[in-house]
Each structure stands twice: as structure tokens, then as C-alpha cells.
N, C-alpha and C. Protein backbone atom coordinates (compact mmCIF):
# COMPACT_ATOMS: atom_id res chain seq x y z
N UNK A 1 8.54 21.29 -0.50
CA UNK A 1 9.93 21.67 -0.40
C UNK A 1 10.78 20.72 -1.24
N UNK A 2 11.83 21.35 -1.64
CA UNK A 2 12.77 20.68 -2.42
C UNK A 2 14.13 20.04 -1.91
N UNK A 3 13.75 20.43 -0.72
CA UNK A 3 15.54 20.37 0.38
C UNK A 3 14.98 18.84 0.78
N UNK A 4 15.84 17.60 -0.05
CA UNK A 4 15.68 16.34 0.57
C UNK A 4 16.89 15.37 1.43
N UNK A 5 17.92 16.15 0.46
CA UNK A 5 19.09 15.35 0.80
C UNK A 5 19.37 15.66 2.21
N UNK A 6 20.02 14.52 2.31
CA UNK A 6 20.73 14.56 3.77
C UNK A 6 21.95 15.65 3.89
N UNK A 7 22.51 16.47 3.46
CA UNK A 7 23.70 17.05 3.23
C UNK A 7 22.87 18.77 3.76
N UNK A 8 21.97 19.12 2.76
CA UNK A 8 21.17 19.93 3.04
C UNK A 8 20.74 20.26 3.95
N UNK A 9 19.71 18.80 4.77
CA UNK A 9 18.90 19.37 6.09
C UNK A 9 20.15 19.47 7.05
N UNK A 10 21.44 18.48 7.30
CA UNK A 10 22.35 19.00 8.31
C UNK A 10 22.94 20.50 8.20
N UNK A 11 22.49 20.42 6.59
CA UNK A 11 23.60 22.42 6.71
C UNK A 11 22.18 23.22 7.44
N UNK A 12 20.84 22.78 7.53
CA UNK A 12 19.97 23.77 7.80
C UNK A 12 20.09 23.25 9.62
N UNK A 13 20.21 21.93 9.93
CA UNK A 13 20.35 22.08 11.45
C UNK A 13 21.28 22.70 11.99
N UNK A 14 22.81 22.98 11.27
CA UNK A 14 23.73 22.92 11.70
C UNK A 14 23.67 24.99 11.75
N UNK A 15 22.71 25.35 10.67
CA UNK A 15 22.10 26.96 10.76
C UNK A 15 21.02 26.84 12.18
N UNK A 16 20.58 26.22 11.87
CA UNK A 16 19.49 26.55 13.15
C UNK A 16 20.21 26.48 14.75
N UNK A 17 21.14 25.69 14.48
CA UNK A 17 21.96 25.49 15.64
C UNK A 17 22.71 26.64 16.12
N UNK A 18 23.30 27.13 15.38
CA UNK A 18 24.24 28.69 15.22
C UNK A 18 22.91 29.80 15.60
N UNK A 19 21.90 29.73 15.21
CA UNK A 19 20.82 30.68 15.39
C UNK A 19 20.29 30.77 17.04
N UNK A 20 20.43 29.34 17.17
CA UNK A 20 19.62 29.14 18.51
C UNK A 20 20.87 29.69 19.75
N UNK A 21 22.08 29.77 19.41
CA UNK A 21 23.30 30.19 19.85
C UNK A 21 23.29 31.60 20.31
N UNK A 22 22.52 32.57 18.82
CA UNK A 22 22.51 34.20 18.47
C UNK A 22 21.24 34.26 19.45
N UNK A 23 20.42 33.72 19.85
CA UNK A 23 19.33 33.97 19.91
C UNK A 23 19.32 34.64 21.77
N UNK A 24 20.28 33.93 22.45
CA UNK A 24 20.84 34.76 23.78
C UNK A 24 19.11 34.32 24.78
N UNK A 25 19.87 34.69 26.05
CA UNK A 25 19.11 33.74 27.06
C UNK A 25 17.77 34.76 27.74
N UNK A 26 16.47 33.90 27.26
CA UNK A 26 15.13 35.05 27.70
C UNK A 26 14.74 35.53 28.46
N UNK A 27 15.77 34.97 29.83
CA UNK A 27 15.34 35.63 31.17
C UNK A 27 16.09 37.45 30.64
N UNK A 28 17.31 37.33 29.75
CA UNK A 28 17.37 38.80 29.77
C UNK A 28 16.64 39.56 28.98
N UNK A 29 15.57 39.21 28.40
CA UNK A 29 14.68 40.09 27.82
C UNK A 29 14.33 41.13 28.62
N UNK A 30 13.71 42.59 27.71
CA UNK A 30 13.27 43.58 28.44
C UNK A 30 12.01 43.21 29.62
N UNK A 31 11.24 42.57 28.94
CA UNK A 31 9.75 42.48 29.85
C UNK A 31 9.49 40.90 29.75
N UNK A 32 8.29 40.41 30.84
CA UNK A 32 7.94 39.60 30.76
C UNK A 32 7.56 38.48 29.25
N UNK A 33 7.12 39.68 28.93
CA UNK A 33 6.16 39.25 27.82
C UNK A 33 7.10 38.74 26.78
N UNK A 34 8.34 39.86 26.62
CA UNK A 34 9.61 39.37 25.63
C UNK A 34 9.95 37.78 25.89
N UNK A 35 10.03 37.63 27.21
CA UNK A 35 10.80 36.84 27.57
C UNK A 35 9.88 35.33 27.35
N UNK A 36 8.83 35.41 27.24
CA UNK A 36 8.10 34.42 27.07
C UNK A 36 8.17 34.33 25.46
N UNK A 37 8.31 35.33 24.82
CA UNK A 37 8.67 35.35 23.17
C UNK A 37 9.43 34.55 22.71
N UNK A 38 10.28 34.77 23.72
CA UNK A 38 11.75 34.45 23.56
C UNK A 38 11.93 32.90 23.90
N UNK A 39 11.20 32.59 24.82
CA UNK A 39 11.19 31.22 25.18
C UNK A 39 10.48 30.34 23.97
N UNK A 40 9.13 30.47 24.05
CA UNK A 40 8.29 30.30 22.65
C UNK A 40 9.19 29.72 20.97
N UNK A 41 9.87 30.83 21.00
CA UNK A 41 11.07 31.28 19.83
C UNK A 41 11.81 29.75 20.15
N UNK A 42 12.51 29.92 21.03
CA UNK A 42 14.05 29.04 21.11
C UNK A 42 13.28 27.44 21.35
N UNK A 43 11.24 27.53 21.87
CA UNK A 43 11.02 26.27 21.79
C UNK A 43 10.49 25.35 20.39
N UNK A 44 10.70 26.58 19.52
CA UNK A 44 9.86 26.28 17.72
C UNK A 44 11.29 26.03 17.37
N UNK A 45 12.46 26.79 17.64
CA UNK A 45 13.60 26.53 17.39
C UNK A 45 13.80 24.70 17.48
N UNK A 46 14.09 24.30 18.68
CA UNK A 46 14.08 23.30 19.02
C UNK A 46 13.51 22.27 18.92
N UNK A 47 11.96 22.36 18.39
CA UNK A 47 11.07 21.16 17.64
C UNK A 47 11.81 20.97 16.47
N UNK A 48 12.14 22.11 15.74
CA UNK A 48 12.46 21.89 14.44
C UNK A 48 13.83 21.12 14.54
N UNK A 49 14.52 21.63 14.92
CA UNK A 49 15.81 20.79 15.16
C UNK A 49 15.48 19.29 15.27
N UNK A 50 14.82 18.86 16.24
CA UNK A 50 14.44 17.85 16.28
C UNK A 50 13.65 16.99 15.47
N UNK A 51 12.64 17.63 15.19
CA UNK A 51 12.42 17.07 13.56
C UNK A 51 13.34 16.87 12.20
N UNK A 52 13.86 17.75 12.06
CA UNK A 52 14.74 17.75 11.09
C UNK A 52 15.81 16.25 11.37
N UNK A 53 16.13 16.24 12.82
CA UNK A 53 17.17 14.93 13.02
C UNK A 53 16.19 13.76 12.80
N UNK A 54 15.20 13.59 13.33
CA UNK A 54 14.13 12.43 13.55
C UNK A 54 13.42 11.82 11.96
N UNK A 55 12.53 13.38 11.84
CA UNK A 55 12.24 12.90 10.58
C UNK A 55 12.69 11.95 9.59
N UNK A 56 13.51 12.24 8.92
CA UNK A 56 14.29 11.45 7.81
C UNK A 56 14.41 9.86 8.07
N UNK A 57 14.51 10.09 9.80
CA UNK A 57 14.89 8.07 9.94
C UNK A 57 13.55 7.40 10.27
N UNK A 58 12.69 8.35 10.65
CA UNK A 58 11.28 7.67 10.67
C UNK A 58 10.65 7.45 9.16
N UNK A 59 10.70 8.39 8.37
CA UNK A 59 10.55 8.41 6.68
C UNK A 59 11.43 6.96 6.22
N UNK A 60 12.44 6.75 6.28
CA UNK A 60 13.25 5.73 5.77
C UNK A 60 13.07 4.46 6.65
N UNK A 61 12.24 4.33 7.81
CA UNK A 61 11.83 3.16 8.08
C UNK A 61 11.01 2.84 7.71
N UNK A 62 9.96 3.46 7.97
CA UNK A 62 8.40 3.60 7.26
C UNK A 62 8.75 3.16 5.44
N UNK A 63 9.34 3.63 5.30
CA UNK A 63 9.64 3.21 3.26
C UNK A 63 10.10 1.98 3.57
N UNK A 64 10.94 1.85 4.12
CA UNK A 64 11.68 -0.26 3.97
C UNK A 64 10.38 -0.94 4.34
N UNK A 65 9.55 -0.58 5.27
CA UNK A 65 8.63 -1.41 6.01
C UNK A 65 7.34 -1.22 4.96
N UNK A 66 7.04 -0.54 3.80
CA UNK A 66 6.38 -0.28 2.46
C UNK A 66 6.82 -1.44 2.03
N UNK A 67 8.59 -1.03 1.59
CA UNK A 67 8.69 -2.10 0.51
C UNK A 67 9.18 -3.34 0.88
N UNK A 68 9.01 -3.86 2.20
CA UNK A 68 8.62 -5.21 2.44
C UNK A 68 7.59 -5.60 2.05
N UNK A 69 6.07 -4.91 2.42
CA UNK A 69 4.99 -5.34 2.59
C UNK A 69 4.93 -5.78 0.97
N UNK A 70 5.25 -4.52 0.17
CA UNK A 70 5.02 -4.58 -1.74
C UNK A 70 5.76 -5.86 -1.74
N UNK A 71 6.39 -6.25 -1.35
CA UNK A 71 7.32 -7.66 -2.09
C UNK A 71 6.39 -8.69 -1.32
N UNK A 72 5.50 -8.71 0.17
CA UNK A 72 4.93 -9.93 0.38
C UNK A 72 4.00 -10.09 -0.84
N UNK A 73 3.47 -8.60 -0.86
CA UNK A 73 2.55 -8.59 -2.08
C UNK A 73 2.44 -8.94 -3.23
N UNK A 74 3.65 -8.63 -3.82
CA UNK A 74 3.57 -9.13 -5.23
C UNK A 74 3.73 -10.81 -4.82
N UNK A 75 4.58 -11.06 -4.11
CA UNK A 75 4.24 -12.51 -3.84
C UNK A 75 3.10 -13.50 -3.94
N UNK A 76 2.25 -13.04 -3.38
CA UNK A 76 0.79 -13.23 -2.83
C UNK A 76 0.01 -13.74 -4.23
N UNK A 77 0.37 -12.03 -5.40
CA UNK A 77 -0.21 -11.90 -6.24
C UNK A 77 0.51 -12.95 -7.24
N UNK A 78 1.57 -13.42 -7.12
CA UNK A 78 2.52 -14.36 -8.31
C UNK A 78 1.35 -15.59 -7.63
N UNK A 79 1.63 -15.98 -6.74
CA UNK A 79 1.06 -17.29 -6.68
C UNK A 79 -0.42 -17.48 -6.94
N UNK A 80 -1.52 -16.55 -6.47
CA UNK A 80 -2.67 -16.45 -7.29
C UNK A 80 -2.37 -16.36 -8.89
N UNK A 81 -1.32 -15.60 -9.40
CA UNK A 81 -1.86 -15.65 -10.84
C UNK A 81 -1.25 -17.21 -11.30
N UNK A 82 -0.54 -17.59 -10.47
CA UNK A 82 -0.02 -19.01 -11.13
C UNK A 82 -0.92 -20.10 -10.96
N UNK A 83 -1.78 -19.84 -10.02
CA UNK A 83 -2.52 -20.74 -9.42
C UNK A 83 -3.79 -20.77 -10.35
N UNK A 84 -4.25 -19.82 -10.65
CA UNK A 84 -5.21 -19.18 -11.48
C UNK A 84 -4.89 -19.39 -13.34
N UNK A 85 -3.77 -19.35 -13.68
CA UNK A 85 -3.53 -19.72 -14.97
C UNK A 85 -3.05 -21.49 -15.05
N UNK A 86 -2.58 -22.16 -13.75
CA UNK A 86 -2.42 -23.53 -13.57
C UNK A 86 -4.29 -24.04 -14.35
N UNK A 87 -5.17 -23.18 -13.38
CA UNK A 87 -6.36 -23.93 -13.27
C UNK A 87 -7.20 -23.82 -14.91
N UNK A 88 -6.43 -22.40 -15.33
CA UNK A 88 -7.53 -22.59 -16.60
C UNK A 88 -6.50 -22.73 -17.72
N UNK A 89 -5.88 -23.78 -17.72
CA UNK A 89 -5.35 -24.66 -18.54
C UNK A 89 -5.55 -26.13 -18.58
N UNK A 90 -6.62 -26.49 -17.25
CA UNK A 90 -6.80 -27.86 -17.11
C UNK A 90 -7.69 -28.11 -18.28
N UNK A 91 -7.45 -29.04 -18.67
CA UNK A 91 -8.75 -29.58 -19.99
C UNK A 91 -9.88 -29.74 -19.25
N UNK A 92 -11.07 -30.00 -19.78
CA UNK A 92 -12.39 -30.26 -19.20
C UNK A 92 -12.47 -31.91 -18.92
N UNK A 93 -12.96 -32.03 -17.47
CA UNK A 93 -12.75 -33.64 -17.13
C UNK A 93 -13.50 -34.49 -17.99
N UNK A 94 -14.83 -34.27 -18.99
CA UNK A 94 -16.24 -34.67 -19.59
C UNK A 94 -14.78 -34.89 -20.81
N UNK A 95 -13.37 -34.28 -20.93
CA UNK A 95 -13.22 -35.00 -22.82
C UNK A 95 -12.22 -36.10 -22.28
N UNK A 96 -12.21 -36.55 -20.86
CA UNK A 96 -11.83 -37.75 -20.80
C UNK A 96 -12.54 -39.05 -21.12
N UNK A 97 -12.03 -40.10 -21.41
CA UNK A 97 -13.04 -41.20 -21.93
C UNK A 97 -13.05 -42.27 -20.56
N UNK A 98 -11.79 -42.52 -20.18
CA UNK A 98 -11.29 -43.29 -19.31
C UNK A 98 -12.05 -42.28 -17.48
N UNK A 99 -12.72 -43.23 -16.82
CA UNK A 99 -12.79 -42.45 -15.63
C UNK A 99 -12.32 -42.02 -14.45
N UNK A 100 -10.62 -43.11 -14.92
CA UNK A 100 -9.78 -42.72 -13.62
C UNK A 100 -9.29 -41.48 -13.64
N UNK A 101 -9.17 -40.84 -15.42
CA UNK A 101 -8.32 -39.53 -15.75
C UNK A 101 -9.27 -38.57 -14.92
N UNK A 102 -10.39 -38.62 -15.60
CA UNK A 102 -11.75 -37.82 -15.50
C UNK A 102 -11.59 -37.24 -13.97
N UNK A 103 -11.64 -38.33 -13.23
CA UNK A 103 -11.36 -38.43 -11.62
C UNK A 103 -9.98 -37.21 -11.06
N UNK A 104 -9.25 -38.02 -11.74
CA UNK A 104 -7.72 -37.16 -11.27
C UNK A 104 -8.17 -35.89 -11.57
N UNK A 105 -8.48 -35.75 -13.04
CA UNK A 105 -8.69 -33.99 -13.65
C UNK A 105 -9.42 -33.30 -12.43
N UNK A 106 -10.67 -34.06 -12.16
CA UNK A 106 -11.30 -33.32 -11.47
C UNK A 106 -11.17 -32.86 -9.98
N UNK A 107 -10.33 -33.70 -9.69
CA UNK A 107 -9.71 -33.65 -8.57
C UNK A 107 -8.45 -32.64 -8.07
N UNK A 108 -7.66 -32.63 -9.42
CA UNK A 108 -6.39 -31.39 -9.66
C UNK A 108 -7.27 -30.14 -9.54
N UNK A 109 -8.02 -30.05 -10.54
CA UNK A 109 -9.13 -28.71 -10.42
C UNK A 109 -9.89 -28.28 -8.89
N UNK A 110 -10.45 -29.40 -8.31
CA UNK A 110 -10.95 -28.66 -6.80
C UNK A 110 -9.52 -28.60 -6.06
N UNK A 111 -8.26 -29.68 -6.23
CA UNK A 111 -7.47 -28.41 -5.29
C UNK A 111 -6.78 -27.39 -6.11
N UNK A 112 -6.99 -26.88 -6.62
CA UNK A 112 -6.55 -25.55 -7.41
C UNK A 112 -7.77 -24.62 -6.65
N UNK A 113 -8.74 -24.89 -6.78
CA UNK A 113 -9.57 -24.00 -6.12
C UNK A 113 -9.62 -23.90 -4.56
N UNK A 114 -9.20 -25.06 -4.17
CA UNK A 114 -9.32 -24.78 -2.65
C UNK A 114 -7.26 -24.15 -2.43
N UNK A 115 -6.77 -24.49 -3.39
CA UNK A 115 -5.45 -23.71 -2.86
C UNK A 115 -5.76 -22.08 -3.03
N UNK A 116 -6.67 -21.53 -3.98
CA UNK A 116 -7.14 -20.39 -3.96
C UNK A 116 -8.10 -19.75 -3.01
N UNK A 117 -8.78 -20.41 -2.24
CA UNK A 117 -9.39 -20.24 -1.49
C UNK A 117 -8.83 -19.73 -0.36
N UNK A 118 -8.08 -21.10 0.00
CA UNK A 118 -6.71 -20.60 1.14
C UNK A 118 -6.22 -19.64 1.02
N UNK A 119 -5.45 -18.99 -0.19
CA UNK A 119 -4.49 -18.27 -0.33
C UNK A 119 -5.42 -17.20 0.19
N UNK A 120 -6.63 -17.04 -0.37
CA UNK A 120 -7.37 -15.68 -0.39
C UNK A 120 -7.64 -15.41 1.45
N UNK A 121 -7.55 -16.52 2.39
CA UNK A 121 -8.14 -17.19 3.68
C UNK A 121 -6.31 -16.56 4.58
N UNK A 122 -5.31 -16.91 3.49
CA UNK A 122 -3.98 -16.85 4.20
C UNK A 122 -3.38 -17.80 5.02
N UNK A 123 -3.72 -19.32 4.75
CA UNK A 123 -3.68 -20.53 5.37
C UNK A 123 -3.28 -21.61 4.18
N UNK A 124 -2.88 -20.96 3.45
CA UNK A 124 -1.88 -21.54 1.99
C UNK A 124 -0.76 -21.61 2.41
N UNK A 125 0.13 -22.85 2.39
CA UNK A 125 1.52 -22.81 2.87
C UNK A 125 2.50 -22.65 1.78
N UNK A 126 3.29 -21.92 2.21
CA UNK A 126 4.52 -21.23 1.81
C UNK A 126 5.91 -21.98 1.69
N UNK A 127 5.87 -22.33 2.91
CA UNK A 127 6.73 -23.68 2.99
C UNK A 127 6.67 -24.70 4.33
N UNK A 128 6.88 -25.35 4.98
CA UNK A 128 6.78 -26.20 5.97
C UNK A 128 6.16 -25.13 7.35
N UNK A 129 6.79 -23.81 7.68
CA UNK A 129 6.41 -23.17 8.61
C UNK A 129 6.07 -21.83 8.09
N UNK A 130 5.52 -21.65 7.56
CA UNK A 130 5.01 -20.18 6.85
C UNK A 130 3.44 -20.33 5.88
N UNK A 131 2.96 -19.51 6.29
CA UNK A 131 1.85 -19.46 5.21
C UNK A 131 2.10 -17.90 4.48
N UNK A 132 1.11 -17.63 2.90
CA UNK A 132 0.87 -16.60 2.49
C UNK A 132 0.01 -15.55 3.12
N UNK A 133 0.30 -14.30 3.27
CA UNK A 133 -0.03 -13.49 3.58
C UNK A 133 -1.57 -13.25 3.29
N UNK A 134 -2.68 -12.91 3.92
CA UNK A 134 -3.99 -12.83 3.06
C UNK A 134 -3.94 -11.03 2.32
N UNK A 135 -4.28 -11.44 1.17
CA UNK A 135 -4.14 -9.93 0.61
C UNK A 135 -5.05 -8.70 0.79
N UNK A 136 -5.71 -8.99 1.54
CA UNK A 136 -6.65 -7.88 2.10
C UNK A 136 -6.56 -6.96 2.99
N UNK A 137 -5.53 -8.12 3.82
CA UNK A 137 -4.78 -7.57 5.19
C UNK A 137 -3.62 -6.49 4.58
N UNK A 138 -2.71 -7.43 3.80
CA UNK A 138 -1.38 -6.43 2.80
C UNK A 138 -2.23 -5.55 2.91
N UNK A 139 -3.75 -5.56 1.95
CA UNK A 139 -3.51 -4.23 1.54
C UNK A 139 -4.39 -2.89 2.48
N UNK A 140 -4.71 -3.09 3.53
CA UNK A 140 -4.66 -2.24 4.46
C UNK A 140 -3.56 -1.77 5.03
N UNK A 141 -2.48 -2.84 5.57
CA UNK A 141 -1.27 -2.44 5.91
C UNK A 141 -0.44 -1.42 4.91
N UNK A 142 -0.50 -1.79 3.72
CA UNK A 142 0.03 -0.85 2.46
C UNK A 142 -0.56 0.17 2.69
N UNK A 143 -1.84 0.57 2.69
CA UNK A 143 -2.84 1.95 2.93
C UNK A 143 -2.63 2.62 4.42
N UNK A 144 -2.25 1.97 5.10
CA UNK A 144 -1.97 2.62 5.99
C UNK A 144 -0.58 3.31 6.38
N UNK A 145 0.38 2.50 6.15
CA UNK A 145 1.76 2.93 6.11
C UNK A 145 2.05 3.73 5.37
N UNK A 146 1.56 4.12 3.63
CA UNK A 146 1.08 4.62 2.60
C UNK A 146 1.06 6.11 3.10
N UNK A 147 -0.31 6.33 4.34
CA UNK A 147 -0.79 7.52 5.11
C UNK A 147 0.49 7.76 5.51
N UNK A 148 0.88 7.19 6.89
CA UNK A 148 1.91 7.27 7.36
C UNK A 148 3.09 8.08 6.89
N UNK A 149 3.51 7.43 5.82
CA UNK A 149 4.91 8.05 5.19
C UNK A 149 3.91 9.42 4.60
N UNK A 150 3.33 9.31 3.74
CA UNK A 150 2.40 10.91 3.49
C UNK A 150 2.64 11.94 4.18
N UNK A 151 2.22 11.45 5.48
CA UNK A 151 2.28 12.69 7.25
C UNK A 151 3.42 12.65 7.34
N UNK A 152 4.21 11.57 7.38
CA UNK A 152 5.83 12.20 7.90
C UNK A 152 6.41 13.25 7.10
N UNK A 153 6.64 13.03 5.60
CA UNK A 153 6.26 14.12 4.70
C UNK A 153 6.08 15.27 4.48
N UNK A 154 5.23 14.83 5.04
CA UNK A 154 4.39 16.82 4.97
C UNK A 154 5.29 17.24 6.27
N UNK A 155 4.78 16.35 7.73
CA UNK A 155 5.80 17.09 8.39
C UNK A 155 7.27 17.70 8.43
N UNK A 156 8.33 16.67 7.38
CA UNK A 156 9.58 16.91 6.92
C UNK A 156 9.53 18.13 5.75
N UNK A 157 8.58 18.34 5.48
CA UNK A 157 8.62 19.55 4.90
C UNK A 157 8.17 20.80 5.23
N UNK A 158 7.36 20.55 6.96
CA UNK A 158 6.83 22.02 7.01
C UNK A 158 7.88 22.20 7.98
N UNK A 159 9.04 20.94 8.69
CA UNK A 159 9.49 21.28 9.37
C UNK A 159 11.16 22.00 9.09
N UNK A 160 11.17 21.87 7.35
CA UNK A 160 12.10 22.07 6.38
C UNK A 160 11.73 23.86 6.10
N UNK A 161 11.05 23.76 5.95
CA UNK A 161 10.23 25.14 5.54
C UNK A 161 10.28 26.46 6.58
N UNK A 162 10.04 25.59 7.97
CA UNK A 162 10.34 26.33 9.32
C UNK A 162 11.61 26.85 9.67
N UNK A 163 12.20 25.97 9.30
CA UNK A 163 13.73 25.79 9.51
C UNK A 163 14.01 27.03 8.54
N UNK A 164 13.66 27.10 7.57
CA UNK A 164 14.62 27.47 6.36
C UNK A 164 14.26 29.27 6.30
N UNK A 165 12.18 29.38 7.07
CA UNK A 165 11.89 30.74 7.27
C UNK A 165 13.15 31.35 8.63
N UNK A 166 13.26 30.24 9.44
CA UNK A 166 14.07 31.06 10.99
C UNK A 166 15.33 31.45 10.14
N UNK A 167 16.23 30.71 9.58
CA UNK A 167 16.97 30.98 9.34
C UNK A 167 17.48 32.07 8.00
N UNK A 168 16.13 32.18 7.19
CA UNK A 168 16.68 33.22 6.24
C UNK A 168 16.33 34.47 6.53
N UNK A 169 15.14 34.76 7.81
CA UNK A 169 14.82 35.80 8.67
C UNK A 169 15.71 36.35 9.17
N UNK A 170 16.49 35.44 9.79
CA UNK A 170 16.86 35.59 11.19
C UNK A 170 16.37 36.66 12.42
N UNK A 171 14.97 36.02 12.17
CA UNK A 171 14.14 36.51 13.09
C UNK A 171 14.60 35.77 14.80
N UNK A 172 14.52 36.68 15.56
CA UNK A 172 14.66 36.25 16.92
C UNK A 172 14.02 37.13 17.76
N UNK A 173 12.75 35.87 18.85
CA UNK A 173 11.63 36.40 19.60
C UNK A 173 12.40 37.62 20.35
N UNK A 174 13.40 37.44 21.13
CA UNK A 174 14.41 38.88 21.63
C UNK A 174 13.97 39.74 21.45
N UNK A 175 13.44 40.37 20.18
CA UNK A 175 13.56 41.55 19.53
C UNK A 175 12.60 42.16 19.16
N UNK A 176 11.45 41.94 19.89
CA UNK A 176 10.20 42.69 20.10
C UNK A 176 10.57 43.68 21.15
N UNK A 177 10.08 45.29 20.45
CA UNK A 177 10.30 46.03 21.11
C UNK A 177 9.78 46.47 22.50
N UNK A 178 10.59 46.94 23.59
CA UNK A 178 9.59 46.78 24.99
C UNK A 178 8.13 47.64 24.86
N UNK A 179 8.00 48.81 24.23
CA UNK A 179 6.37 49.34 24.11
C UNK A 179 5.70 48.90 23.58
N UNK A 180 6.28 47.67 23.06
CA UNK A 180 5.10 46.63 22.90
C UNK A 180 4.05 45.83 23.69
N UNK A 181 5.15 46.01 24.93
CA UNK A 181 4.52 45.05 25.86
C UNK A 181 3.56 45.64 26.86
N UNK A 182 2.54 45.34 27.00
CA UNK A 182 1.25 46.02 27.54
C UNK A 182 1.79 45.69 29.52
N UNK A 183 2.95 45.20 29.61
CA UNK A 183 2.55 45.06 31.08
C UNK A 183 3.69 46.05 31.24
N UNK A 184 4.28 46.54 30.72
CA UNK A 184 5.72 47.14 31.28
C UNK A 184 5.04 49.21 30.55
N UNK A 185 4.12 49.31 29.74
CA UNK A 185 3.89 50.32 29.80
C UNK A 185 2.87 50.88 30.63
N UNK A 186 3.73 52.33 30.50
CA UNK A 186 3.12 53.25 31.85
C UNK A 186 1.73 53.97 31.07
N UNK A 187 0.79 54.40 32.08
CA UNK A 187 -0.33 55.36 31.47
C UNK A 187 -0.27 56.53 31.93
């Protein structure tokens, strides 16, 4: 479906609303059977409505709570690549002559690797009370929320779609004719 804006789905609740109005009360249906139509009717009515209000703010939380996670992420990923281009810029400790350098070099180099280690572990500090996120975790959380917004989605659109068949029908359960109904005809 193409109906996203907010302006749109209220003109389609604000139709479905007026519909559910026309649609008149199922105990006065002809027969049982109508009347359960009718109920049925005004209760598809009423999911949709409700979806239509719900949807959109569950979709737009679900997206902020995405693009938090993408920003711990790229985070994650800045400091590995800094950490990672820090390390292979160190000279090789063997073209020192002196062995205190040799020492230090080699020493800058294992914690470059053990700060990578961490990071990858998520026990790399961030600042005094925070560590980095481990990126494995992000990226399940990303894949899953990912799903998430997907399904809401689809639901905001079949529940867009629903909406948009009641109302350009204007079909209403009411209006099944009574010889339809197998309990109210005679033999």
C-alpha cells in the first residue's frame, strides 16, 4: 500500500468511523445468522480502527529503537576500525635498535590487541562507567527489530488495505439477505 502519511490513515479512520455508524445495531438483523454477520462485520471494523491508530506509533518506536541501535553500531565499528588502523601502523619492534623502544613497541601492540579483544568481548571502556557494546549482540538486536518493524508493516498495510476495501465497498454484514439463512428458512 501506498497510504503512509498520517493525514491519510486519519481520513480512512475517520471513514471507517462514519461506516461503523451506517452499519446500525445486529441485534436488529433479520435472523440469527445476520446478526452474528453483523457482529463479525462491526468486530473487523473495529480491529482495523485500532490498528490503524496503534500501528503507526508502534512502527515509529520500533524505527527510533533501529536507529539507536545503528548509531551504537557504527560506534562499535569506528572504534574497531581505529583501533585496527592504530595497530597496523605500528612499525615492527625487530627495526628498533635500542631495547627499551623495542619493549614499549611491543607492548603498545599487545594492548591494541587486547583493546580489540575486549571490544569484540564488550568489556572495552567507553568512558569511566560505560563499556562498548559487543557487536554480535547489536547485531542480533538489529535483525531482530529489523523483523519486527517488517511485521508491523505488513500489518499497517493489510490493515490499510482492509480499511480502504470496507470503505470503498461499503459493504455491511446487515445486508445478507434473510433466505440466506439456513435457520430462518421454511421447508
Amino acid at each position: 500500500m501506498t497510504i503512509t502519511t498520517d493525514a491519510a490513515v486519519a481520513d480512512l479512520i475517520e471513514r471507517l468511523q462514519e461506516h461503523l455508524c451506517d452499519c446500525g445495531d445486529p441485534n436488529d438483523a433479520p435472523s440469527i445468522n445476520a446478526g452474528a454477520l453483523a457482529r463479525a462485520h462491526l468486530h473487523t471494523v473495529g480491529l482495523t480502527i485500532s490498528d490503524l491508530r496503534n500501528l503507526p506509533h508502534d512502527l515509529a518506536r520500533r524505527q527510533t529503537h533501529l536507529d539507536d541501535l545503528l548509531i551504537v553500531r557504527a560506534e562499535v565499528d569506528a572504534k574497531r576500525d581505529a583501533l585496527q588502523a592504530e595497530l597496523g601502523v605500528l612499525p615492527d619492534p625487530e627495526t628498533f635498535s635500542d631495547r627499551g623502544e623495542r619493549d614499549h613497541a611491543e607492548a603498545h601492540a599487545q594492548h591494541l590487541r587486547m583493546a580489540l579483544r575486549r571490544l569484540d568481548e564488550g568489556t572495552l571502556a567507553k568512558s569511566p562507567s560505560e563499556t562498548y557494546a559487543r557487536a554480535d549482540v547489536l547485531g542480533a538486536q538489529i535483525e531482530e527489530t529489523t523483523k519486527r518493524i517488517d511485521g508491523l508493516r505488513a500489518r499497517l498495510d493489510a490493515a490499510i488495505a482492509r480499511g480502504t476495501a470496507i470503505v470503498t465497498t461499503g459493504a455491511r454484514a446487515t445486508s445478507t439477505p434473510p433466505a440466506a439463512d439456513p435457520l430462518t428458512a421454511t421447508s
